[in-house]
C-alpha atoms as a PDB file:
ATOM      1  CA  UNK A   1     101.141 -32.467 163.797  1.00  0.00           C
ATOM      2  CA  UNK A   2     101.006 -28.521 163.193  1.00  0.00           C
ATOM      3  CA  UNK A   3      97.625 -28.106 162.312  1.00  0.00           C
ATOM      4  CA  UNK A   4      93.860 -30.150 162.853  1.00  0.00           C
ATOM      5  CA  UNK A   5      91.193 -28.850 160.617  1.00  0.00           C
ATOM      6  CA  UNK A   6      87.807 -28.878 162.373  1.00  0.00           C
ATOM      7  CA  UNK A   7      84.484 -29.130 160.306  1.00  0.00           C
ATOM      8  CA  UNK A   8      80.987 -30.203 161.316  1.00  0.00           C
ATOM      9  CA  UNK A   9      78.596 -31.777 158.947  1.00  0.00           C
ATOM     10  CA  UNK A  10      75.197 -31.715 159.035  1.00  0.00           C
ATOM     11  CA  UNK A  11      73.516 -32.979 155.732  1.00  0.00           C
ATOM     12  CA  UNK A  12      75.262 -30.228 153.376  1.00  0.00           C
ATOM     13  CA  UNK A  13      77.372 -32.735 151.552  1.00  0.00           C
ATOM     14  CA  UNK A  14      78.102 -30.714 148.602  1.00  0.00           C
ATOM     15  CA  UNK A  15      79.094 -27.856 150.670  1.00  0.00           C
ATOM     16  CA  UNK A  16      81.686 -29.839 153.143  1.00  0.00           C
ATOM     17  CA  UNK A  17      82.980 -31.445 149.932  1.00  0.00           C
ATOM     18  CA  UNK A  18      83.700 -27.804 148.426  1.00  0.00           C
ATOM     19  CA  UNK A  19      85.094 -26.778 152.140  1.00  0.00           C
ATOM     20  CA  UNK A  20      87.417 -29.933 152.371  1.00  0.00           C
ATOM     21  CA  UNK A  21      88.238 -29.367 148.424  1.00  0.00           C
ATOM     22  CA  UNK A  22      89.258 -25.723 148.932  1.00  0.00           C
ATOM     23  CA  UNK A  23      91.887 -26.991 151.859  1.00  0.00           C
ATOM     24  CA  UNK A  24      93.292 -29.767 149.779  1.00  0.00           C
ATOM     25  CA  UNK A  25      93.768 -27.726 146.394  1.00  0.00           C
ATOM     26  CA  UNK A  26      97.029 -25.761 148.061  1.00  0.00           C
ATOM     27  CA  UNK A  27     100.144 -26.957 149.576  1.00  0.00           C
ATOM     28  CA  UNK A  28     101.549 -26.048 152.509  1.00  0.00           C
ATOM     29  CA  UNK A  29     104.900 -25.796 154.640  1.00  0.00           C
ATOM     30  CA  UNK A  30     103.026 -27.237 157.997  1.00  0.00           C
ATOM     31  CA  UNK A  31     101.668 -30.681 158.627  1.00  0.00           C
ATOM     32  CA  UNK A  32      97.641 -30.718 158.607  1.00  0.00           C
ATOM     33  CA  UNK A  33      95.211 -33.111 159.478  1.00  0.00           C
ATOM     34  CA  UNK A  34      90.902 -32.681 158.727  1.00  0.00           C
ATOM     35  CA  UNK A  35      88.361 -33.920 161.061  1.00  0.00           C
ATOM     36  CA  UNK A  36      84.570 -33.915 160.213  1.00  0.00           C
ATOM     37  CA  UNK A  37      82.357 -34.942 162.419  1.00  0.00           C
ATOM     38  CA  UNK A  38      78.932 -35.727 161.486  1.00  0.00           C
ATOM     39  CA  UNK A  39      76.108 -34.380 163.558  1.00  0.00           C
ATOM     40  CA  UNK A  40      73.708 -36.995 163.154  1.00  0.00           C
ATOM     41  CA  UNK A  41      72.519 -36.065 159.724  1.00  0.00           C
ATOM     42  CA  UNK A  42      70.312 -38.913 159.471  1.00  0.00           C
ATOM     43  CA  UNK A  43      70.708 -38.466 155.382  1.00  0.00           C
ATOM     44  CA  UNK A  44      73.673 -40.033 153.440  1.00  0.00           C
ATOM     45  CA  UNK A  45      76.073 -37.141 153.529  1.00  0.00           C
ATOM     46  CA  UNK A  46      78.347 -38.893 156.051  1.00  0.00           C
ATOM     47  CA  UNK A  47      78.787 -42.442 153.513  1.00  0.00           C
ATOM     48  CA  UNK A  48      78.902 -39.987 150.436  1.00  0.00           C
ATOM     49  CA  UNK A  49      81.884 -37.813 152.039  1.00  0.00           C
ATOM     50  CA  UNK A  50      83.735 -41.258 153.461  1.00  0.00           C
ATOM     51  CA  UNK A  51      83.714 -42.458 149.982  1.00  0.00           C
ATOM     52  CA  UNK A  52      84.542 -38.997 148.150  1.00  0.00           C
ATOM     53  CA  UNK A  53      87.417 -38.745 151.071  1.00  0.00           C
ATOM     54  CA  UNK A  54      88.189 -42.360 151.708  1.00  0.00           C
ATOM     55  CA  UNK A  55      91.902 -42.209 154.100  1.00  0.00           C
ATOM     56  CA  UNK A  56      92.639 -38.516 153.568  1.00  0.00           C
ATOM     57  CA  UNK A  57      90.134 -37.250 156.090  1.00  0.00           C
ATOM     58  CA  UNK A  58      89.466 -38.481 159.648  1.00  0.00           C
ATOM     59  CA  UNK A  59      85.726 -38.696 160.082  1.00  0.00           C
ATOM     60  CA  UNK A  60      83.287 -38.892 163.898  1.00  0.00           C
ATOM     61  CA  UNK A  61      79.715 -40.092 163.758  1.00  0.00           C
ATOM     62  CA  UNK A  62      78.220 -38.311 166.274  1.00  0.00           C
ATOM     63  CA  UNK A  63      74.897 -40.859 167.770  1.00  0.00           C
ATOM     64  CA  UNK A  64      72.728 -37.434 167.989  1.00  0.00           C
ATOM     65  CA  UNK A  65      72.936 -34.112 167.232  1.00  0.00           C
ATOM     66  CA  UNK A  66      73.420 -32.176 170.662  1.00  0.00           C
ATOM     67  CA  UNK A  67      74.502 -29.098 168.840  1.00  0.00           C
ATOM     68  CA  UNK A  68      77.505 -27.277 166.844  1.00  0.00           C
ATOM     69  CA  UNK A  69      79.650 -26.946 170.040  1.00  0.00           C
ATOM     70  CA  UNK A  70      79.287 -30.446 170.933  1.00  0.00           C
ATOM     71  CA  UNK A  71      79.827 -31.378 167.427  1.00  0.00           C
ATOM     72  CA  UNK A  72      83.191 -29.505 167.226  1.00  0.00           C
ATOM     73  CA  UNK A  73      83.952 -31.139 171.113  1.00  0.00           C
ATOM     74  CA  UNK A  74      84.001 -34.534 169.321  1.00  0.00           C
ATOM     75  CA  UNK A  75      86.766 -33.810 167.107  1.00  0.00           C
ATOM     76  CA  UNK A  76      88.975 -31.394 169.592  1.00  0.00           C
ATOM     77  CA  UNK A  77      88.918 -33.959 171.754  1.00  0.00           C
ATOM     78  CA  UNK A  78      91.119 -35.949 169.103  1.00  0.00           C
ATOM     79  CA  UNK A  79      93.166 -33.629 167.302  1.00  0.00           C
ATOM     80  CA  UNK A  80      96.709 -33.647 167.457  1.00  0.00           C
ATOM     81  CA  UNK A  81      97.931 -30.380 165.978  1.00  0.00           C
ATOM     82  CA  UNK A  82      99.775 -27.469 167.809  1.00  0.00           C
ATOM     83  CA  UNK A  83      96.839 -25.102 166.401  1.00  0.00           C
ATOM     84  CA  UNK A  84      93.396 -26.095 165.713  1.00  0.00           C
ATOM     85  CA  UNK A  85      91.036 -23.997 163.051  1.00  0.00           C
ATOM     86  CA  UNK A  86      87.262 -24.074 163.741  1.00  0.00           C
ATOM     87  CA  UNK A  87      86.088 -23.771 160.121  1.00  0.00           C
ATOM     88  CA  UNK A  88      82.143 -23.810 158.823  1.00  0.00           C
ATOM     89  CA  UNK A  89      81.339 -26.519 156.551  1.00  0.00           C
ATOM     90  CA  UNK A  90      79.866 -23.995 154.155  1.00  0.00           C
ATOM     91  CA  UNK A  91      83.263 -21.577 153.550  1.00  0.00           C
ATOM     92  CA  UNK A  92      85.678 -21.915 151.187  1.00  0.00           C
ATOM     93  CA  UNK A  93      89.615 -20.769 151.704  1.00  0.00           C
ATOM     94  CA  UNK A  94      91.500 -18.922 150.070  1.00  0.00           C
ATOM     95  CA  UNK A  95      95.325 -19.364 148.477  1.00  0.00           C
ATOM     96  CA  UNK A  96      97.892 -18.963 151.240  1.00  0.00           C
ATOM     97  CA  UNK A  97      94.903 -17.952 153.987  1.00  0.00           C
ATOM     98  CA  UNK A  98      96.315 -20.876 156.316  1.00  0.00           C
ATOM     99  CA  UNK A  99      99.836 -20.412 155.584  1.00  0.00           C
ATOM    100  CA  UNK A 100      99.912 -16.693 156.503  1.00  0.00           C
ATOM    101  CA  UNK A 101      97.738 -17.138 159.728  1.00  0.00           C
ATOM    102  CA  UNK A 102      99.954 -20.486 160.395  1.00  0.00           C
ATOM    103  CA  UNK A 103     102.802 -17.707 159.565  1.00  0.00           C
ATOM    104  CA  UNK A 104     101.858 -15.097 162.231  1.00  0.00           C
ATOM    105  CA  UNK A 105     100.309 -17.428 165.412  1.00  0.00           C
ATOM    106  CA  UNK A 106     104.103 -18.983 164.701  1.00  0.00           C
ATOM    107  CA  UNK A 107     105.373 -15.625 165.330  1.00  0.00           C
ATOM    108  CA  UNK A 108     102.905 -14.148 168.014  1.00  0.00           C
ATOM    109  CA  UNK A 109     103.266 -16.138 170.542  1.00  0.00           C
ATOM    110  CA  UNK A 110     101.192 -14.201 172.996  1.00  0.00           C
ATOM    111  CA  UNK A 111      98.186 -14.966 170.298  1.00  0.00           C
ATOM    112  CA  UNK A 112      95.141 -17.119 171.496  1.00  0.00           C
ATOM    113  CA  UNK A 113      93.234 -17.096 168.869  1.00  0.00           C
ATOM    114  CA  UNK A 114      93.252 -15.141 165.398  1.00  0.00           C
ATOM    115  CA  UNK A 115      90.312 -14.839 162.504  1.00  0.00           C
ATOM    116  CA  UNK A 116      90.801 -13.886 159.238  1.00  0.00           C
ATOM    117  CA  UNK A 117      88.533 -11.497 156.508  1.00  0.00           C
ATOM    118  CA  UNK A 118      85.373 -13.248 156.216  1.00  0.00           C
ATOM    119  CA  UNK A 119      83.788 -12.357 152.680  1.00  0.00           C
ATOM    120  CA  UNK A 120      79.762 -13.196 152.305  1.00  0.00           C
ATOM    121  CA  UNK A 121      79.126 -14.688 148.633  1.00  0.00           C
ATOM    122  CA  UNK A 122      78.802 -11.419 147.109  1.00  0.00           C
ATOM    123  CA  UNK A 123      82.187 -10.386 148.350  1.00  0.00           C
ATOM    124  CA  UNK A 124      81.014  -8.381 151.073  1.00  0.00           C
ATOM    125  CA  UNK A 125      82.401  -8.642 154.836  1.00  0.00           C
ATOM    126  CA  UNK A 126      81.027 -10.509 157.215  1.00  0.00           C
ATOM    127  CA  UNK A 127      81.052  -8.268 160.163  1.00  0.00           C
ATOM    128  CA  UNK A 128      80.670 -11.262 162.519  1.00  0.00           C
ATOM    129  CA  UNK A 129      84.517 -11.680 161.735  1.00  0.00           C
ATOM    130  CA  UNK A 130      85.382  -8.532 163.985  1.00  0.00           C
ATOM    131  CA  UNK A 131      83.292  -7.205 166.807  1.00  0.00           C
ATOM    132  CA  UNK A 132      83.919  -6.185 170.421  1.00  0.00           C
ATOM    133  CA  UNK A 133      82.300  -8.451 172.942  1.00  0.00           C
ATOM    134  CA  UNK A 134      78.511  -7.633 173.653  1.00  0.00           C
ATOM    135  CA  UNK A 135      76.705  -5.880 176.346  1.00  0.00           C
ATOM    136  CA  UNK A 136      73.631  -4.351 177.639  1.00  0.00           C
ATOM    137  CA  UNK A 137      74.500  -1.414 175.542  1.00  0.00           C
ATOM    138  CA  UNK A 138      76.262  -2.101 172.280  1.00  0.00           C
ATOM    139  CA  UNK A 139      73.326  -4.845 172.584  1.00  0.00           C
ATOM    140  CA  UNK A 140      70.812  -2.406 172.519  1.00  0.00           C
ATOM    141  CA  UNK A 141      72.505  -0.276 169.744  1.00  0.00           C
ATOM    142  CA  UNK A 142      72.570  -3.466 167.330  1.00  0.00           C
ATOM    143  CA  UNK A 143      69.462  -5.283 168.180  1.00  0.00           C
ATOM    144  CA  UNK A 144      67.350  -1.865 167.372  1.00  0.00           C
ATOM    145  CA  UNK A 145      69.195  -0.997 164.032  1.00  0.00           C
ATOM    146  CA  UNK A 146      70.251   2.551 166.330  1.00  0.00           C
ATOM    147  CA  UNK A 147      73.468   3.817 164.849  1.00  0.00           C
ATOM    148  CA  UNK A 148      75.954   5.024 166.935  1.00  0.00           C
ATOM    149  CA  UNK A 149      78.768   7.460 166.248  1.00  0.00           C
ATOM    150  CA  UNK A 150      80.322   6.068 169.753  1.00  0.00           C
ATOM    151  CA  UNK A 151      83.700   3.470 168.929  1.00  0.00           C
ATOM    152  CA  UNK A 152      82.915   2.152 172.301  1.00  0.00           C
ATOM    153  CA  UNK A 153      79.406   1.027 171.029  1.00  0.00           C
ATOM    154  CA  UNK A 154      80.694  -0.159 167.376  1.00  0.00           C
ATOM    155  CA  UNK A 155      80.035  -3.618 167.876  1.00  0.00           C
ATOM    156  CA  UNK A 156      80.931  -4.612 164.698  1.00  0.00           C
ATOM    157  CA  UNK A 157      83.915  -2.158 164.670  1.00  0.00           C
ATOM    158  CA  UNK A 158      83.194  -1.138 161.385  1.00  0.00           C
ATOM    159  CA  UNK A 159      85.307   2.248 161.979  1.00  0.00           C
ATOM    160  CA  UNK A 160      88.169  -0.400 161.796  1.00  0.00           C
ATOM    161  CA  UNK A 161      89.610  -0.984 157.902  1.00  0.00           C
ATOM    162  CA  UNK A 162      88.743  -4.482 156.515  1.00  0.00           C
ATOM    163  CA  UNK A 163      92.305  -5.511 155.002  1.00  0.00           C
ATOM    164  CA  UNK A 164      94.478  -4.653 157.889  1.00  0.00           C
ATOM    165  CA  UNK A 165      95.633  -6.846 160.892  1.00  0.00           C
ATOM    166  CA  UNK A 166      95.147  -5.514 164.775  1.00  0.00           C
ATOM    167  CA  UNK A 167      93.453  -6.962 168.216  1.00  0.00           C
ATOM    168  CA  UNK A 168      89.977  -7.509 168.950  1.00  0.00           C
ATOM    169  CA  UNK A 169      87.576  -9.331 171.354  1.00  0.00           C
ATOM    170  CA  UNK A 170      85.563 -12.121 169.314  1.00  0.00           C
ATOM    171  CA  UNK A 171      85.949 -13.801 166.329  1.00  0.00           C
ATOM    172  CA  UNK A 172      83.176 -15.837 163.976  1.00  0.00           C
ATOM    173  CA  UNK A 173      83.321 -19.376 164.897  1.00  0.00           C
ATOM    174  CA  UNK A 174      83.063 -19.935 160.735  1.00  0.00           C
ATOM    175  CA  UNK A 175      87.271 -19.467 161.147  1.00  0.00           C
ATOM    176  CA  UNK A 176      89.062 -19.744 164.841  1.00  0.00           C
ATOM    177  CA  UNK A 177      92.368 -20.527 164.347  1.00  0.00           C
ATOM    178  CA  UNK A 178      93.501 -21.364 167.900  1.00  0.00           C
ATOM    179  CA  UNK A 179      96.572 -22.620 169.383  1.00  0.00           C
ATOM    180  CA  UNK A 180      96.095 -25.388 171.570  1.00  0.00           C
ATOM    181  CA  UNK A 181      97.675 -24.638 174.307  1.00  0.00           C
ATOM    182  CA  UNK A 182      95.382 -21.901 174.665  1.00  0.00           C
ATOM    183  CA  UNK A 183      92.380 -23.857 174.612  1.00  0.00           C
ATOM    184  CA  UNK A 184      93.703 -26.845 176.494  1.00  0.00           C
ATOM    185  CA  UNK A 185      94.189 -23.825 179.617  1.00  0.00           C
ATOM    186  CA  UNK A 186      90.758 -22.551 179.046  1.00  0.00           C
ATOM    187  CA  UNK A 187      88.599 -25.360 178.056  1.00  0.00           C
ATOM    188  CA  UNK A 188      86.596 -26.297 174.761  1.00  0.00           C
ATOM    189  CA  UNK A 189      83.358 -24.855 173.950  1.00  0.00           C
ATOM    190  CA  UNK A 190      80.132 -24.537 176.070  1.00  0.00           C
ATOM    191  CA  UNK A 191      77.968 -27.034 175.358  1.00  0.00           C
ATOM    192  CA  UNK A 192      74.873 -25.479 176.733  1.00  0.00           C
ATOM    193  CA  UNK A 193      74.956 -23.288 173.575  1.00  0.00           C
ATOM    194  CA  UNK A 194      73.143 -25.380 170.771  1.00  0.00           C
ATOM    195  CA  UNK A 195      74.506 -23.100 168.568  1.00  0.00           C
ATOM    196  CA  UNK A 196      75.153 -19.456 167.946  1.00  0.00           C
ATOM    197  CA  UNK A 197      77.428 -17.617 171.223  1.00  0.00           C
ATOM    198  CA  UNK A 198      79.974 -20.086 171.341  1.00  0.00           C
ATOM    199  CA  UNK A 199      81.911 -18.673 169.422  1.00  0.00           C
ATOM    200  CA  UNK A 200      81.519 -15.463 171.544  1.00  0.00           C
ATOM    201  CA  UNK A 201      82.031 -17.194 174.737  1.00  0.00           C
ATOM    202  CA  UNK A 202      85.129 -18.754 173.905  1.00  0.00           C
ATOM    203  CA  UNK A 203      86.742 -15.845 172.902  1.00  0.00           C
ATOM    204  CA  UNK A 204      85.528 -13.923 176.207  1.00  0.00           C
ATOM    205  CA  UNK A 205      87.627 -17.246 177.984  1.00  0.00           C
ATOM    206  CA  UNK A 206      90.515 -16.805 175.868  1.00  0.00           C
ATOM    207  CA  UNK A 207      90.881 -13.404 176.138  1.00  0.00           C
ATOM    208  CA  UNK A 208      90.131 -13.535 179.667  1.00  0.00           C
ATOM    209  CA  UNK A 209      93.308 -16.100 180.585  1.00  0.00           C
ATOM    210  CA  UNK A 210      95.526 -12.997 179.062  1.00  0.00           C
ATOM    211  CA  UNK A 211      95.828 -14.485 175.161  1.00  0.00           C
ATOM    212  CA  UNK A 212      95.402 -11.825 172.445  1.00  0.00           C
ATOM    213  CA  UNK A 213      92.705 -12.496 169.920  1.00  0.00           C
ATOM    214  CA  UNK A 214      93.913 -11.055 166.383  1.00  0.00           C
ATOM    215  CA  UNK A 215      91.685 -10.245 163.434  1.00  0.00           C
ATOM    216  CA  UNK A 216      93.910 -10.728 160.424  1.00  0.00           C
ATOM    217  CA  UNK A 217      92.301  -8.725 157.673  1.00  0.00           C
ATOM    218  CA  UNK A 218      95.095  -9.530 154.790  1.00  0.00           C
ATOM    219  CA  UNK A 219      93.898 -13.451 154.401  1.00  0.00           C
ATOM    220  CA  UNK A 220      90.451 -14.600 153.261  1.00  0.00           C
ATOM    221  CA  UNK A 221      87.338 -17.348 152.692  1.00  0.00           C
ATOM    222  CA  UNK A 222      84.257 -17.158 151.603  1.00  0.00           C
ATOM    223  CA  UNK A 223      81.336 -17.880 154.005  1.00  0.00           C
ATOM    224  CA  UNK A 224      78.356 -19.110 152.021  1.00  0.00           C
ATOM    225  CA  UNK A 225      75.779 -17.804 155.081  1.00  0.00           C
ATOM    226  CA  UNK A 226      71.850 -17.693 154.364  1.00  0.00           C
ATOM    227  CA  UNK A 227      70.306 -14.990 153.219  1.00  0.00           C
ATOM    228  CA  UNK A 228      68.412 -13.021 155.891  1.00  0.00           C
ATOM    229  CA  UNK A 229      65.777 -12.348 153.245  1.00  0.00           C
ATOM    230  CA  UNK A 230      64.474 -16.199 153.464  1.00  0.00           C
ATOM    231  CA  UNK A 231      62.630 -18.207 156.002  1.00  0.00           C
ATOM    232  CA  UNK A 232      64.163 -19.300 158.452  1.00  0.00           C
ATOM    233  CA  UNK A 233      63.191 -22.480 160.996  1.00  0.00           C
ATOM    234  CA  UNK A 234      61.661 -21.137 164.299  1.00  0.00           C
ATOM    235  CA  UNK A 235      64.469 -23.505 165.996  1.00  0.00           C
ATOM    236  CA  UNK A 236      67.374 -21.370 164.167  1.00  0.00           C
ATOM    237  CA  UNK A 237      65.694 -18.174 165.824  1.00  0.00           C
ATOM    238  CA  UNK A 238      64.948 -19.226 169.417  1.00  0.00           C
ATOM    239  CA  UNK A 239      68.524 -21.142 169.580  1.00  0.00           C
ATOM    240  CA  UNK A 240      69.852 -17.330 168.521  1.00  0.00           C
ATOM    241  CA  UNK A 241      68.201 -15.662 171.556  1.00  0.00           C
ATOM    242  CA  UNK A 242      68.588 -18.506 173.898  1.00  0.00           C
ATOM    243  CA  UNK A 243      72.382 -17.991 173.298  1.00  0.00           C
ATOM    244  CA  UNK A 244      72.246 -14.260 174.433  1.00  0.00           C
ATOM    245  CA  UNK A 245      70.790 -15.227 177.733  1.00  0.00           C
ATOM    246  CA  UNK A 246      72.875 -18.050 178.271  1.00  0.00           C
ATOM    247  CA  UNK A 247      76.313 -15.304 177.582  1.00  0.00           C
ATOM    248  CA  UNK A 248      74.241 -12.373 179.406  1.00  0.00           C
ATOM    249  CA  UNK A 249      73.880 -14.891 182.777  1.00  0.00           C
ATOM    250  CA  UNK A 250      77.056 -16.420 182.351  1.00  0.00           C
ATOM    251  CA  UNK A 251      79.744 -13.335 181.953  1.00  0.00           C
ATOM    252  CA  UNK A 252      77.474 -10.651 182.754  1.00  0.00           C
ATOM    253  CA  UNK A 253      74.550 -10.757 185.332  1.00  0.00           C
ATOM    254  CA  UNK A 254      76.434 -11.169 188.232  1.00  0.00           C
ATOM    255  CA  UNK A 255      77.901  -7.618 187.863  1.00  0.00           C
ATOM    256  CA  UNK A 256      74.436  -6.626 187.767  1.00  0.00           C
ATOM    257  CA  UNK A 257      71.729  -5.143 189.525  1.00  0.00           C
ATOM    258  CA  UNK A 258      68.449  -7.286 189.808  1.00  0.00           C
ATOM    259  CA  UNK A 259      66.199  -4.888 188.184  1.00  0.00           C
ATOM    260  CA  UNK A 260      68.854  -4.536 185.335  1.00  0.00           C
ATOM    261  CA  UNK A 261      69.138  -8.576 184.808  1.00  0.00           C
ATOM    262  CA  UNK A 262      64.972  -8.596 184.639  1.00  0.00           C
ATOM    263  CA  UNK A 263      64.627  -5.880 181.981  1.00  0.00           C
ATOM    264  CA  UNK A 264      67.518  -7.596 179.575  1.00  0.00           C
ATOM    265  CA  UNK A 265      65.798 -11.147 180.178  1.00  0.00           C
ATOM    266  CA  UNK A 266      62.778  -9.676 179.364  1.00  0.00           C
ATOM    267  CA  UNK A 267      64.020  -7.828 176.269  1.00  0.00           C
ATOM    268  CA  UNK A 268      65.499 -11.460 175.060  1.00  0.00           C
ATOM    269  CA  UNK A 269      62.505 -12.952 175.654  1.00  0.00           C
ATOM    270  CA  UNK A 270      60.370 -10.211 173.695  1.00  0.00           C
ATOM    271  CA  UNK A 271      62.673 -10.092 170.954  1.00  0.00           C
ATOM    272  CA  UNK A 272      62.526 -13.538 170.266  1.00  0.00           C
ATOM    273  CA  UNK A 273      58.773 -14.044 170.367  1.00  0.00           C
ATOM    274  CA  UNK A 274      58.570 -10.518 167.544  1.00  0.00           C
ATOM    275  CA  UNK A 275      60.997 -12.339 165.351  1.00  0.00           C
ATOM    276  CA  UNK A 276      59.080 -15.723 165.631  1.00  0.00           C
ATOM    277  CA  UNK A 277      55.856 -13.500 164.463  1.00  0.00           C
ATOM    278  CA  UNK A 278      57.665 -11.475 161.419  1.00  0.00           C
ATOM    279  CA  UNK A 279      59.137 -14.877 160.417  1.00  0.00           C
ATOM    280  CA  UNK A 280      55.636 -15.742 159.700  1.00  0.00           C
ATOM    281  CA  UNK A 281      55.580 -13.871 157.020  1.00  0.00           C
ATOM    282  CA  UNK A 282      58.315 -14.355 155.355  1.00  0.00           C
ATOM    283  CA  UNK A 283      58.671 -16.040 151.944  1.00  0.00           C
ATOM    284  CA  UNK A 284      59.933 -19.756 151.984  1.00  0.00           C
ATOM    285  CA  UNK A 285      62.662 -20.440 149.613  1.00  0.00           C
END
């Protein structure tokens, strides 16, 4: 097997079916194989996708939903293929995105890991598809909406062109196509992320063990992401700033000073509880 899809569902039938749909309306000159595994939607997404589906796609029930790393953990754990693409049940791919990146990992073999362009709905880029791994400072930059004319700040690397292919630190985990030998020598995904910063920390492991990670601009899907605009649950927003402790203590905190590790806990911690109070206000839709 060349290739196992990854894709975790949690109650958006109608997008997975679009993801899935998007994957199975090209051909391609590699063997492939789809796993979804089911997060413990607790709707009837899971029975509606089995029957859509039926034999052509290998499906997990997970018995509760311990997160999106966890979820994706079920289904590495079983797949067979050389590579293995971490792909967002609500994206859609593009003609010949697979068998280009497919293409170049087969040719790079000093490649861990490479992304490709990751267009929002309105066909802008999603600048979680290229960034350089975070810190106290590019942190600080970002979080505060402080622009920076520094490239070593640029998180998002947005001095970098969109449609081109070169090296970076982190990829979105919407699209990780990884070869497996690479994550068989540095492990699956951290489970003690729920969700958000797994995506980051495996790509800090990866690029740690000496594998390049490649953003490969020429190659695209769509990522169907929420809109920022809209209400989001209070669970969505403390997961997101639980996840930058849990990187910050893991990869970072240990090569700092005390007084340094206290002021960027308690800048998570204030953060969070500011975004908890403005969500308040925001319009549900």
């Amino acid at each position: 097997m060349n290739l196992s899809v990854v894709i975790v569902n949690y109650r958006t039938f109608d997008l997975t079916r679009d993801t899935i749909n998007s994957i199975f309306k090209y051909s391609y000159p590699f063997s492939h194989e789809i796993i979804v595994v089911d997060n413990a939607s607790g709707d009837d997404s899971l029975d509606r996708l089995k029957d859509y589906f039926a034999d052509k796609v290998k499906f997990i029930a997970s018995d509760e939903n311990r997160g999106f790393a966890a979820g994706n953990n079920l289904a590495l754990k079983e797949a067979k293929g050389d590579y293995v693409l971490l792909l967002n049940s609500d994206t859609v791919v593009w003609e010949n995105t697979l068998e280009d990146i497919y293409s170049y990992m087969e040719s790079h073999d000093d490649v861990g890991a490479c992304g490709c362009r990751v267009r929002l709905e309105d066909g802008e880029l999603d600048k979680a598809c290229k960034r350089t791994f975070p810190n106290v400072k590019n942190s600080f930059f970002r979080l505060f909406h402080i622009p920076t004319k520094s490239k070593d700040d640029n998180y998002n690397l947005t001095d970098l062109p969109d449609g081109e292919v070169y090296e970076i630190d982190c990829l979105t985990g919407a699209f990780m196509f990884m070869r497996k030998k690479a994550l068989d020598e540095v492990g699956f995904l951290d489970e003690t992320f729920f969700m958000y910063g797994e995506d980051i920390d495996l790509c800090y492991r990866i690029k740690n063990a000496g594998w390049k990670i490649v953003y490969y601009g020429k190659s695209s899907i769509t990522h169907f992401k929420g809109s920022s605009s809209k209400k989001q649950k209070n669970k969505l927003i403390y997961e997101f700033y639980r996840a930058m402790y849990i990187y910050y203590k893991k990869h970072h905190a240990g090569e700092s000073s005390f007084i340094v590790n206290i002021i960027v806990y308690i800048g998570i911690a204030v953060l969070c509880v500011l975004k908890l109070f403005l969500n308040l206000f925001k319009n549900k839709s």
